[in-house]
N, C-alpha and C. Protein backbone atom coordinates (compact mmCIF):
# COMPACT_ATOMS: atom_id res chain seq x y z
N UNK A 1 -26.35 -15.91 11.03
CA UNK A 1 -25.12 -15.97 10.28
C UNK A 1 -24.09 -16.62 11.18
N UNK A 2 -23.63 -17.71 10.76
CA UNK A 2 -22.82 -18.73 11.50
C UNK A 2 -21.05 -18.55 10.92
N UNK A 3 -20.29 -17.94 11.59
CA UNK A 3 -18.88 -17.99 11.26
C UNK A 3 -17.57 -18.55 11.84
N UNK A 4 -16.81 -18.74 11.06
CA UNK A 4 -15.22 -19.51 11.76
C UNK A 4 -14.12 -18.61 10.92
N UNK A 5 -13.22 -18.29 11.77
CA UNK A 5 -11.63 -17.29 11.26
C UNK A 5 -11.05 -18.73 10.77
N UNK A 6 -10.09 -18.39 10.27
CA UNK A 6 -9.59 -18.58 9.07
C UNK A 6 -8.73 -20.02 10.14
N UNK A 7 -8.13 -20.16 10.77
CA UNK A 7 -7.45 -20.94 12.13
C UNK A 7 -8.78 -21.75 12.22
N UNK A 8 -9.40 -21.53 12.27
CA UNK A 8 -10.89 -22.78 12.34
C UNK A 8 -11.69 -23.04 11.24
N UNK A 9 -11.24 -23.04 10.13
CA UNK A 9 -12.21 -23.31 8.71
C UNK A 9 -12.18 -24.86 8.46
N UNK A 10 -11.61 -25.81 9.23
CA UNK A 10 -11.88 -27.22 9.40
C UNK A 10 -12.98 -27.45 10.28
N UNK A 11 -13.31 -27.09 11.08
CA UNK A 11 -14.93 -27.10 12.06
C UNK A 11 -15.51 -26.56 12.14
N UNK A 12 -17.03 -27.01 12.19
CA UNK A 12 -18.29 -26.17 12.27
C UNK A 12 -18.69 -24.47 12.77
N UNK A 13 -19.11 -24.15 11.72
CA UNK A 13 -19.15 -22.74 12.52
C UNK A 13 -19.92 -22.67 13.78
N UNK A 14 -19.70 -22.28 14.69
CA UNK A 14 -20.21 -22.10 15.80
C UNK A 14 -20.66 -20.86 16.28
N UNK A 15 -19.97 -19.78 16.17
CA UNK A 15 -20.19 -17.88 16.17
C UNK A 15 -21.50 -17.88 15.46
N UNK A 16 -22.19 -17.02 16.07
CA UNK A 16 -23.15 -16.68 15.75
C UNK A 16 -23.73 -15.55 15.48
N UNK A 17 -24.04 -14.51 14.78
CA UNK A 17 -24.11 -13.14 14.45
C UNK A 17 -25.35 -13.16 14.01
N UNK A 18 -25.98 -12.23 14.59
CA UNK A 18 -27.46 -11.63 14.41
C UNK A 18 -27.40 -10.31 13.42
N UNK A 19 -28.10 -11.06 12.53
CA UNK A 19 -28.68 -10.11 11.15
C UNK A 19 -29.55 -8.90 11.62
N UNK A 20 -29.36 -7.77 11.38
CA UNK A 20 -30.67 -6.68 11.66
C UNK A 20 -31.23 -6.34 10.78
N UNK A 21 -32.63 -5.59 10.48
CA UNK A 21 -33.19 -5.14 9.60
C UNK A 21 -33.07 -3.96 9.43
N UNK A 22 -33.03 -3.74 7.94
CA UNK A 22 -32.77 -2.41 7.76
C UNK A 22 -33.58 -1.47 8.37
N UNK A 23 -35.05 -1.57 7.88
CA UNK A 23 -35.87 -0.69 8.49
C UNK A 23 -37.19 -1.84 8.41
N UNK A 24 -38.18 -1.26 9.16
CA UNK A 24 -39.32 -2.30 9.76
C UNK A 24 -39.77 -2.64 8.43
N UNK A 25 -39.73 -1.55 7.58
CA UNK A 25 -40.41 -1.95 6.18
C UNK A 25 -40.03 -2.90 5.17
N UNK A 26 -38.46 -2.69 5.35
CA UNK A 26 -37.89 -3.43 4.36
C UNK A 26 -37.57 -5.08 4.68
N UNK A 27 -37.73 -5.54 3.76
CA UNK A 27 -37.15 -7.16 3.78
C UNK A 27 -35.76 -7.62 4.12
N UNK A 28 -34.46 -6.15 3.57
CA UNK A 28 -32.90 -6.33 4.05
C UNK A 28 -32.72 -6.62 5.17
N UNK A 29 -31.74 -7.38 5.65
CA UNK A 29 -30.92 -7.49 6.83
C UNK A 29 -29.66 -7.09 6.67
N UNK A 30 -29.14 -6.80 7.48
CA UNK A 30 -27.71 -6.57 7.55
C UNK A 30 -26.65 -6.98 8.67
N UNK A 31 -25.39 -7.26 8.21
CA UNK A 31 -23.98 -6.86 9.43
C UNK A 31 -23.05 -6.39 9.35
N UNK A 32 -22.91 -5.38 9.90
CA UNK A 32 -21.48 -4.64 9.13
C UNK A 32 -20.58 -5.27 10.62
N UNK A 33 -19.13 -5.43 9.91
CA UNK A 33 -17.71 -5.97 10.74
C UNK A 33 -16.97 -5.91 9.66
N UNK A 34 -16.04 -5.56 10.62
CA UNK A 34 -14.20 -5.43 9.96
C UNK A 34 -13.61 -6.75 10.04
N UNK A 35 -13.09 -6.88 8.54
CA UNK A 35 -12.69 -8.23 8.23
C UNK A 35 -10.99 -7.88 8.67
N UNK A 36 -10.50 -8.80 9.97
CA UNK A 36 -9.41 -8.83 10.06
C UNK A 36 -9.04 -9.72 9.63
N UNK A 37 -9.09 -11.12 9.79
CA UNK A 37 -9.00 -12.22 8.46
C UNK A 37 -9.84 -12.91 7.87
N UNK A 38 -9.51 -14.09 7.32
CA UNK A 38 -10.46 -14.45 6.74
C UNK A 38 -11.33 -15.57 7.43
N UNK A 39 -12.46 -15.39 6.72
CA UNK A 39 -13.51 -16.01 7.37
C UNK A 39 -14.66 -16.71 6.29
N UNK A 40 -14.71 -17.42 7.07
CA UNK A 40 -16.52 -18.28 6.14
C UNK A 40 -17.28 -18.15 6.76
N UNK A 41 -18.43 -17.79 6.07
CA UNK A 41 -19.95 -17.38 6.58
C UNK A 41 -21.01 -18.06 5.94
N UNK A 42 -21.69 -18.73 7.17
CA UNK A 42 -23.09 -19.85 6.20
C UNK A 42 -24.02 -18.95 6.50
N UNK A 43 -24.68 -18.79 6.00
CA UNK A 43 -26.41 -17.85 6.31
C UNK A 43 -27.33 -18.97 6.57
N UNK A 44 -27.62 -19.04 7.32
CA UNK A 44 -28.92 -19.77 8.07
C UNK A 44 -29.81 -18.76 8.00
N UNK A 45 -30.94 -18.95 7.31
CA UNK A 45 -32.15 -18.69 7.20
C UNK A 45 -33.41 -19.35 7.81
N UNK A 46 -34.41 -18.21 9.10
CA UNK A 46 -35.93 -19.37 9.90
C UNK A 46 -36.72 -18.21 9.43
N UNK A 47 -37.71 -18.56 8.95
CA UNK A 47 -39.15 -18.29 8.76
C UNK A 47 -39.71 -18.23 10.07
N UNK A 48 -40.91 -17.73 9.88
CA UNK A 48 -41.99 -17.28 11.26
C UNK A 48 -42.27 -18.52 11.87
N UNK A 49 -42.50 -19.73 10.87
CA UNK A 49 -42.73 -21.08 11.17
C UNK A 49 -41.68 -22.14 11.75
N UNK A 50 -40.26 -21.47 12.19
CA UNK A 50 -38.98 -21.84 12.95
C UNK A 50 -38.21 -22.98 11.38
N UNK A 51 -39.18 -22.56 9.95
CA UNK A 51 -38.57 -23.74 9.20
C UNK A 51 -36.94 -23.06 8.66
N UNK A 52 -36.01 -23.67 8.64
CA UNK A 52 -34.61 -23.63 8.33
C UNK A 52 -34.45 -23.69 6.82
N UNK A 53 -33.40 -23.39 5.93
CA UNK A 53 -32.87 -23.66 4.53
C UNK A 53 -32.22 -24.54 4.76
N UNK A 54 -32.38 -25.54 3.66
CA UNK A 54 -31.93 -26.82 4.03
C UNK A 54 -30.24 -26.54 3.12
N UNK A 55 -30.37 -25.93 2.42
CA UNK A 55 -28.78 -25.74 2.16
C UNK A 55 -28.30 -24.29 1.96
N UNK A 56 -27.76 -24.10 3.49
CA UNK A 56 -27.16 -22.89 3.76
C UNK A 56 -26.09 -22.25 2.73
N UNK A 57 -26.03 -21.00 2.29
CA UNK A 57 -24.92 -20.85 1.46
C UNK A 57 -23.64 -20.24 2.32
N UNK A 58 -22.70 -20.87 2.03
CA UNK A 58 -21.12 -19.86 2.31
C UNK A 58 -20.72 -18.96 1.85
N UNK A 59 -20.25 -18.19 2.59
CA UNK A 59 -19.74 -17.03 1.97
C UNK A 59 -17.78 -16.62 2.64
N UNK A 60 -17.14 -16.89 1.70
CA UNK A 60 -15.53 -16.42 2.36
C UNK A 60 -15.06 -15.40 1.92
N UNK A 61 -14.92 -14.77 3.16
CA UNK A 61 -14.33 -13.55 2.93
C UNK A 61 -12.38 -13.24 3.18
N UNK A 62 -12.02 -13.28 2.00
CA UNK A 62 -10.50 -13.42 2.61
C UNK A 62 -9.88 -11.75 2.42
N UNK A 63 -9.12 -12.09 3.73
CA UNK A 63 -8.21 -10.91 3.95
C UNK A 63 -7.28 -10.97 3.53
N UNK A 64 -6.48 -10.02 2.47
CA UNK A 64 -5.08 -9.59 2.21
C UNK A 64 -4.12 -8.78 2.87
N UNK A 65 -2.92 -9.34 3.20
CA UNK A 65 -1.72 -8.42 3.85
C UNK A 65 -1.64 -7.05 3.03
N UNK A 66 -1.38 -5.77 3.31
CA UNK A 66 -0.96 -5.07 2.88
C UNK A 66 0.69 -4.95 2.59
N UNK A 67 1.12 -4.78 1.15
CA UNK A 67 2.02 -5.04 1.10
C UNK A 67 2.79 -4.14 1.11
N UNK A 68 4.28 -3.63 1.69
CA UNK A 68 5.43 -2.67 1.40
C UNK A 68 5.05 -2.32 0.14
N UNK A 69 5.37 -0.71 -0.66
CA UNK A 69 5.53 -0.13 -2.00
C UNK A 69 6.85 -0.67 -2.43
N UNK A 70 6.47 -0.94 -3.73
CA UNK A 70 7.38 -1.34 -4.78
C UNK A 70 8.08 -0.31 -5.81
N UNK A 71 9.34 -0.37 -5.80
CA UNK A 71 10.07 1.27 -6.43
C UNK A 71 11.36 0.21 -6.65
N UNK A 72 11.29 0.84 -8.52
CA UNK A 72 11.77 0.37 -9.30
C UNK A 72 12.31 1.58 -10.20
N UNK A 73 13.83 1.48 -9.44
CA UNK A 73 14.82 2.98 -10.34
C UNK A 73 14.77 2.65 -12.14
N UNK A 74 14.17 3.79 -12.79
CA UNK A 74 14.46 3.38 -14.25
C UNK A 74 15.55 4.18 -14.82
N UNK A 75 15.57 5.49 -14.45
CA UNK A 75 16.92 6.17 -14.79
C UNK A 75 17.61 6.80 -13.87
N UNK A 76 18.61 6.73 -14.22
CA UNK A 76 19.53 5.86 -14.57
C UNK A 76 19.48 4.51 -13.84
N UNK A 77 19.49 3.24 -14.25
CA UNK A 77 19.39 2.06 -13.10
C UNK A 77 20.68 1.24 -12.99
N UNK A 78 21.74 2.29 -13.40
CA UNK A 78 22.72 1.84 -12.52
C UNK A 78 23.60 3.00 -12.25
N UNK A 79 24.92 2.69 -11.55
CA UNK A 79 26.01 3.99 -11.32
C UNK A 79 26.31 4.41 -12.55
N UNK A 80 26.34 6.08 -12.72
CA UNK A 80 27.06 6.57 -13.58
C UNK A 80 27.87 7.57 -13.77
N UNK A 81 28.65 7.78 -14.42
CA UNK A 81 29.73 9.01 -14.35
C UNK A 81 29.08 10.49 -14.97
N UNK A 82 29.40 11.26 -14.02
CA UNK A 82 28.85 12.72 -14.35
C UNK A 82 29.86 14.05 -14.17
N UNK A 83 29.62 15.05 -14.79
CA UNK A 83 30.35 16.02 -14.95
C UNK A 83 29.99 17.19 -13.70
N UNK A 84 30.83 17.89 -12.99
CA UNK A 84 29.85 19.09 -12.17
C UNK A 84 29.39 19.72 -12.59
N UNK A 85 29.08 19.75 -13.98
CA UNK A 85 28.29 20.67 -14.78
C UNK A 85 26.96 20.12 -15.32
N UNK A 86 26.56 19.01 -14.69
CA UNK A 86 25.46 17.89 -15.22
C UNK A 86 24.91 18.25 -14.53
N UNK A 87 23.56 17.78 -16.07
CA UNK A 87 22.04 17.70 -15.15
C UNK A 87 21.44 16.48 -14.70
N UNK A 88 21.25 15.79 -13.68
CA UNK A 88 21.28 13.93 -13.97
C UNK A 88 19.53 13.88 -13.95
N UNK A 89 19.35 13.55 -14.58
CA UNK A 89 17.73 13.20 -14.77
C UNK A 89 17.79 11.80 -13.78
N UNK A 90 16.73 11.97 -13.13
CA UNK A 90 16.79 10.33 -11.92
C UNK A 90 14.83 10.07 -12.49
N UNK A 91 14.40 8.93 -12.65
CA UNK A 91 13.24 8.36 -13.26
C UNK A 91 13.26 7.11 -12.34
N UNK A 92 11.66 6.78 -11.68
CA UNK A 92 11.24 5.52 -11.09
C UNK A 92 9.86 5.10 -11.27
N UNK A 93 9.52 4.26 -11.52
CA UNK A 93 7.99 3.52 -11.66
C UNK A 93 7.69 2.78 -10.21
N UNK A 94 6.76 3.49 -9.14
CA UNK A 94 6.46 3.22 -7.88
C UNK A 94 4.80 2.56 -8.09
N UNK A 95 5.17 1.75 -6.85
CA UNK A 95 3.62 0.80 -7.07
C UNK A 95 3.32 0.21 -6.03
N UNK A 96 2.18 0.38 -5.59
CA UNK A 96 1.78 -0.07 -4.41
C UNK A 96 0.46 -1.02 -4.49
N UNK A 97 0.42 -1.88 -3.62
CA UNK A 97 -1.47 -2.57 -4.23
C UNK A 97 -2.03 -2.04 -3.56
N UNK A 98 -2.31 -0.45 -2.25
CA UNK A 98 -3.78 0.09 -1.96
C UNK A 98 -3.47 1.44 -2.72
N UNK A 99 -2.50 2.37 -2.16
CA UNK A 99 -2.17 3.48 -2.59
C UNK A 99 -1.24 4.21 -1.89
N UNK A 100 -0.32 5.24 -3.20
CA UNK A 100 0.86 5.68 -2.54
C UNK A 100 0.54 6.83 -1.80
N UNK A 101 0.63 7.27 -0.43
CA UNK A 101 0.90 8.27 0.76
C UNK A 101 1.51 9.53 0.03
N UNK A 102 3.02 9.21 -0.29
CA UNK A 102 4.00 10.65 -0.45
C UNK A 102 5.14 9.87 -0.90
N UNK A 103 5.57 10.19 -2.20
CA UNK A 103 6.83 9.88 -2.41
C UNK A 103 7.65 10.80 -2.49
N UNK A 104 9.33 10.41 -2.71
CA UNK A 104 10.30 11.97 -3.06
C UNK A 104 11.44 10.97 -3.39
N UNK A 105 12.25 11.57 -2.97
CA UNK A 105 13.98 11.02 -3.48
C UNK A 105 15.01 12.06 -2.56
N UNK A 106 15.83 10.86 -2.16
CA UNK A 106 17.14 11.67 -1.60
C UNK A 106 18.53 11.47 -2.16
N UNK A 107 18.81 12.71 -1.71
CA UNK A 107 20.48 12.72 -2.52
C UNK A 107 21.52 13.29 -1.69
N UNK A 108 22.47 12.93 -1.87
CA UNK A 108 23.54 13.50 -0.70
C UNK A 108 24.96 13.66 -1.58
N UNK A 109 25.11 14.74 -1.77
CA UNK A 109 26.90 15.28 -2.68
C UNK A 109 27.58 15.39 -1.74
N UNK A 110 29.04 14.59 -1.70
CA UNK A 110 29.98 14.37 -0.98
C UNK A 110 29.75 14.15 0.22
N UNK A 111 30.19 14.84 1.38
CA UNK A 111 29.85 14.07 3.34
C UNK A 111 28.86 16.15 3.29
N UNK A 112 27.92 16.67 2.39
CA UNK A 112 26.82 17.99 2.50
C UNK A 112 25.87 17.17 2.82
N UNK A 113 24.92 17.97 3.48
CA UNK A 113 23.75 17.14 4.08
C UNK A 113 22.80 16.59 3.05
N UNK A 114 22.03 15.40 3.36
CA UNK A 114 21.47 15.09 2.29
C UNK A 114 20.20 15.72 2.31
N UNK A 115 19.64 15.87 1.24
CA UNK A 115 18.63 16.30 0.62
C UNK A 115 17.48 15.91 0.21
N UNK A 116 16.01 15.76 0.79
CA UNK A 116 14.92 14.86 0.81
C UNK A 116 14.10 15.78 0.00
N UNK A 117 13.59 15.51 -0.95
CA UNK A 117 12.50 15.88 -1.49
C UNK A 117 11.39 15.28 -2.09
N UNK A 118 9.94 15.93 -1.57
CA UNK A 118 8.85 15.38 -1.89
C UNK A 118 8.56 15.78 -3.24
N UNK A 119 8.07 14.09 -4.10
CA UNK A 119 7.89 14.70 -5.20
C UNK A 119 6.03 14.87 -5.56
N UNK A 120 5.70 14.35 -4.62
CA UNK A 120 3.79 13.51 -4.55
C UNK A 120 3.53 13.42 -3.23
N UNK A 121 2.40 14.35 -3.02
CA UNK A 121 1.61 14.21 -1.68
C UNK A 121 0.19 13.18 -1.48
N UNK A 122 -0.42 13.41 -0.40
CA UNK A 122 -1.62 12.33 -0.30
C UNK A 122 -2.88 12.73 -1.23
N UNK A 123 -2.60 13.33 -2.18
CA UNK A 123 -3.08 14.04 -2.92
C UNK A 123 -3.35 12.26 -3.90
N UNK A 124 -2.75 11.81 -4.10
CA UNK A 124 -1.99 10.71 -5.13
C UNK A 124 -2.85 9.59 -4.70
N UNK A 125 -4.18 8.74 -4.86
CA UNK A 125 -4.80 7.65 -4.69
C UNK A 125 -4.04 7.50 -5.36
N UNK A 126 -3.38 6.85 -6.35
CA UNK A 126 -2.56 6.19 -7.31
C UNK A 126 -2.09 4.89 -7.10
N UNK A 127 -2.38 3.73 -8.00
CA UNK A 127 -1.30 2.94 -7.54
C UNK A 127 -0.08 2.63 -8.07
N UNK A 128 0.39 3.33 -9.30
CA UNK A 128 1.34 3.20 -9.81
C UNK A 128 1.65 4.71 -9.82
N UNK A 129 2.73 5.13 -10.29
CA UNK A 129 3.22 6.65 -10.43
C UNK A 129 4.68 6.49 -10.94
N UNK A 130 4.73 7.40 -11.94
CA UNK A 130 6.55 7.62 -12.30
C UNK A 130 6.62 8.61 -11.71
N UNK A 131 7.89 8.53 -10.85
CA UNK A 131 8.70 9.66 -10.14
C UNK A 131 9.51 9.99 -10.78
N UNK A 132 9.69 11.59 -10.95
CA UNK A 132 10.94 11.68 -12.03
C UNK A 132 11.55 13.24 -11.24
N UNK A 133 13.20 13.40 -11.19
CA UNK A 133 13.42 14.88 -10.68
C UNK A 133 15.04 14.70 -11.52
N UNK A 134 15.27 16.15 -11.44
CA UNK A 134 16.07 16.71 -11.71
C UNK A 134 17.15 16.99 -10.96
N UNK A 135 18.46 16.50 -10.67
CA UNK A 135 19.38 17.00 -9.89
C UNK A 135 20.66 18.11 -10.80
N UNK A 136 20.63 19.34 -10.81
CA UNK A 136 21.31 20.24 -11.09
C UNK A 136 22.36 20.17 -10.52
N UNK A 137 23.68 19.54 -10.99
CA UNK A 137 24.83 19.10 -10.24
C UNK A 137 25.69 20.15 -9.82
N UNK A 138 25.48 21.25 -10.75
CA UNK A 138 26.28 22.86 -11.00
C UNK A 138 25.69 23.63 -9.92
N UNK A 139 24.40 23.67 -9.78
CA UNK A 139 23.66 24.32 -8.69
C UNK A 139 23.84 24.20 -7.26
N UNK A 140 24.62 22.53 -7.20
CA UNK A 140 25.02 22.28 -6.00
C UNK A 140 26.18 22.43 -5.59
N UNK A 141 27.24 23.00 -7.01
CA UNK A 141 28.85 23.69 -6.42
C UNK A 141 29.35 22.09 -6.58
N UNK A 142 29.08 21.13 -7.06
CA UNK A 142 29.86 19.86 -7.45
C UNK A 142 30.72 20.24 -8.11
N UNK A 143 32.12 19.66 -7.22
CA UNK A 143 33.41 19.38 -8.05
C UNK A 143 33.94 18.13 -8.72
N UNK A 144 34.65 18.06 -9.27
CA UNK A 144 35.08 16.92 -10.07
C UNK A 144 35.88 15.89 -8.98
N UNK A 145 35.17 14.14 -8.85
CA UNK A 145 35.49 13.18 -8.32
C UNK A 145 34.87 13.60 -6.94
N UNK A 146 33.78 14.64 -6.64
CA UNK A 146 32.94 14.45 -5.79
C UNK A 146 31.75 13.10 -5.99
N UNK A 147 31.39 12.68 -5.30
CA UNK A 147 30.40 11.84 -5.28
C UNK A 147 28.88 11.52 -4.51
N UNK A 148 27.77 11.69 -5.91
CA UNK A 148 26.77 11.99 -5.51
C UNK A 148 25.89 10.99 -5.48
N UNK A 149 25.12 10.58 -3.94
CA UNK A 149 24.88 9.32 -3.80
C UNK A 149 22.87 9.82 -3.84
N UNK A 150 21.98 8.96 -4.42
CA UNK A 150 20.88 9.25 -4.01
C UNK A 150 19.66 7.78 -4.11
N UNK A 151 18.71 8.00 -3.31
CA UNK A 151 17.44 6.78 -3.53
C UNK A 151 16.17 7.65 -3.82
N UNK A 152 15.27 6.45 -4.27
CA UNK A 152 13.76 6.47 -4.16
C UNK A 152 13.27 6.51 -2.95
N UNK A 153 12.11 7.18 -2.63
CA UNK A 153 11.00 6.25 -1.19
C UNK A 153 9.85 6.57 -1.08
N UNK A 154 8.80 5.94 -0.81
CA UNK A 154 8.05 5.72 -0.96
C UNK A 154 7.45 5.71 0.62
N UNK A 155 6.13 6.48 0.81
CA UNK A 155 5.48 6.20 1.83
C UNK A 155 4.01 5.42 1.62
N UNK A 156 3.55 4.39 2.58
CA UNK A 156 2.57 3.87 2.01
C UNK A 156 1.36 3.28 2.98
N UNK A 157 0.24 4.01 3.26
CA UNK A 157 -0.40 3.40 4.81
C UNK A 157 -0.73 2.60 4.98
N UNK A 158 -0.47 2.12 6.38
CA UNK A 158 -0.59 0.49 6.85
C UNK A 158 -1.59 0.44 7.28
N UNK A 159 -2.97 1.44 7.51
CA UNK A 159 -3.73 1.51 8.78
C UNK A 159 -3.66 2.58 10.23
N UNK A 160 -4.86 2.97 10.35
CA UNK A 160 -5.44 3.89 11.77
C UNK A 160 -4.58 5.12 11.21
N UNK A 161 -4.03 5.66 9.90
CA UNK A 161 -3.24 7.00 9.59
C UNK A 161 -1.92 6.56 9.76
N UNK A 162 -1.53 5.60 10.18
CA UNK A 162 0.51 5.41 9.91
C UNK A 162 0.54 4.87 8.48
N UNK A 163 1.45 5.55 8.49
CA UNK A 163 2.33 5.51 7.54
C UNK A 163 3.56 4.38 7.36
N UNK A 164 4.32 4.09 6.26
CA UNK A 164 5.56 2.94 6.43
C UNK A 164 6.42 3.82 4.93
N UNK A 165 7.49 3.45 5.47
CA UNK A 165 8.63 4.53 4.47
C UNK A 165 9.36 2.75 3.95
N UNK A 166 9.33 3.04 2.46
CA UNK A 166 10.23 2.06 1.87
C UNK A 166 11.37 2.98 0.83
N UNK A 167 12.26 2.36 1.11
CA UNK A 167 13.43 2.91 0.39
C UNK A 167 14.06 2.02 -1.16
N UNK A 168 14.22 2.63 -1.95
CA UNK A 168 14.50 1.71 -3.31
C UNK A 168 16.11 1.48 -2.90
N UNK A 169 16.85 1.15 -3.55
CA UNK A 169 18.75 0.98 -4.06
C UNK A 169 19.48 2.14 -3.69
N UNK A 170 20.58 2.35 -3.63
CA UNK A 170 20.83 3.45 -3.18
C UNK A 170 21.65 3.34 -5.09
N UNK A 171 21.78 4.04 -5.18
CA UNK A 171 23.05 4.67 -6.73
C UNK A 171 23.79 5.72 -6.37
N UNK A 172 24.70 5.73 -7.43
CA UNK A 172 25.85 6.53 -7.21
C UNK A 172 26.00 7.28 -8.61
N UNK A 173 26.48 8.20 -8.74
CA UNK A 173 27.03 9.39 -9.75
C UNK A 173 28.28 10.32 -9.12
């Protein structure tokens, strides 16, 4: 098995990787490797008789970036005016292309500490998810022309167990 990374797919493969057999019995070969990018692979095939395939097949294997999670506020999706006696319903459609980690939402009433909550643990292969919570504005002793600021976020793994935190818009109420 003859290969070139992705920086050399204009010249001959030169790398060379030795196929193993599965077991003495079987006819499979194999190679297992971690595709860090992408690559083309010709299979050269010799018989006992040293004869070659006269037309090797390719094989490309391309690697994709993992991308930041995507979080998209649906309610309210913009600032709005609220009473201290409100309940503000907050709604988001989160999306990731492997899968979401842990999401939640934070909120912070007036210069009180803000408030992080998980709404989805690693529980969640998912790649899409609506996040949806409840902020009880009364529960938090909100007074009138206080101002309650909050976001989305999204955790989403990059690899080896880390994690990457993306944050949506911030809004206001």
């Amino acid at each position: 098995l003859r290969y070139r990374a992705d920086d050399n797919l204009d010249r001959p493969a030169k790398n060379v990787l030795k196929l193993t057999q599965v077991d003495e019995s079987s006819p499979k070969y194999e190679y297992t490797f971690t595709l860090q990018s992408t690559q083309r692979m010709t299979l050269h095939l010799v018989d006992e008789a040293g004869r070659e395939n006269k037309e090797p097949p390719e094989f490309v294997f391309t690697a994709t970036q993992n991308r930041p999670a995507d979080i998209e506020v649906t309610f309210p999706s913009r600032d709005v005016q609220v009473s201290p006696i409100e309940e503000l319903r907050l709604s988001s459609n989160i999306s990731d292309d492997y899968a979401v980690h842990q999401y939640g939402v934070t909120y912070q009433l007036g210069g009180g500490d803000a408030q992080t909550v998980s709404l989805g643990g690693a529980e969640h292969d998912e790649k899409t998810i609506v996040a949806e919570h409840l902020v009880a504005l009364e529960d938090l002793d909100a007074s009138a022309n206080q101002l309650l600021s909050y976001h989305f976020w999204v955790e989403d793994l990059v690899g080896k167990g880390e994690t990457r935190r993306t944050l949506s818009d911030i809004f206001f109420a």
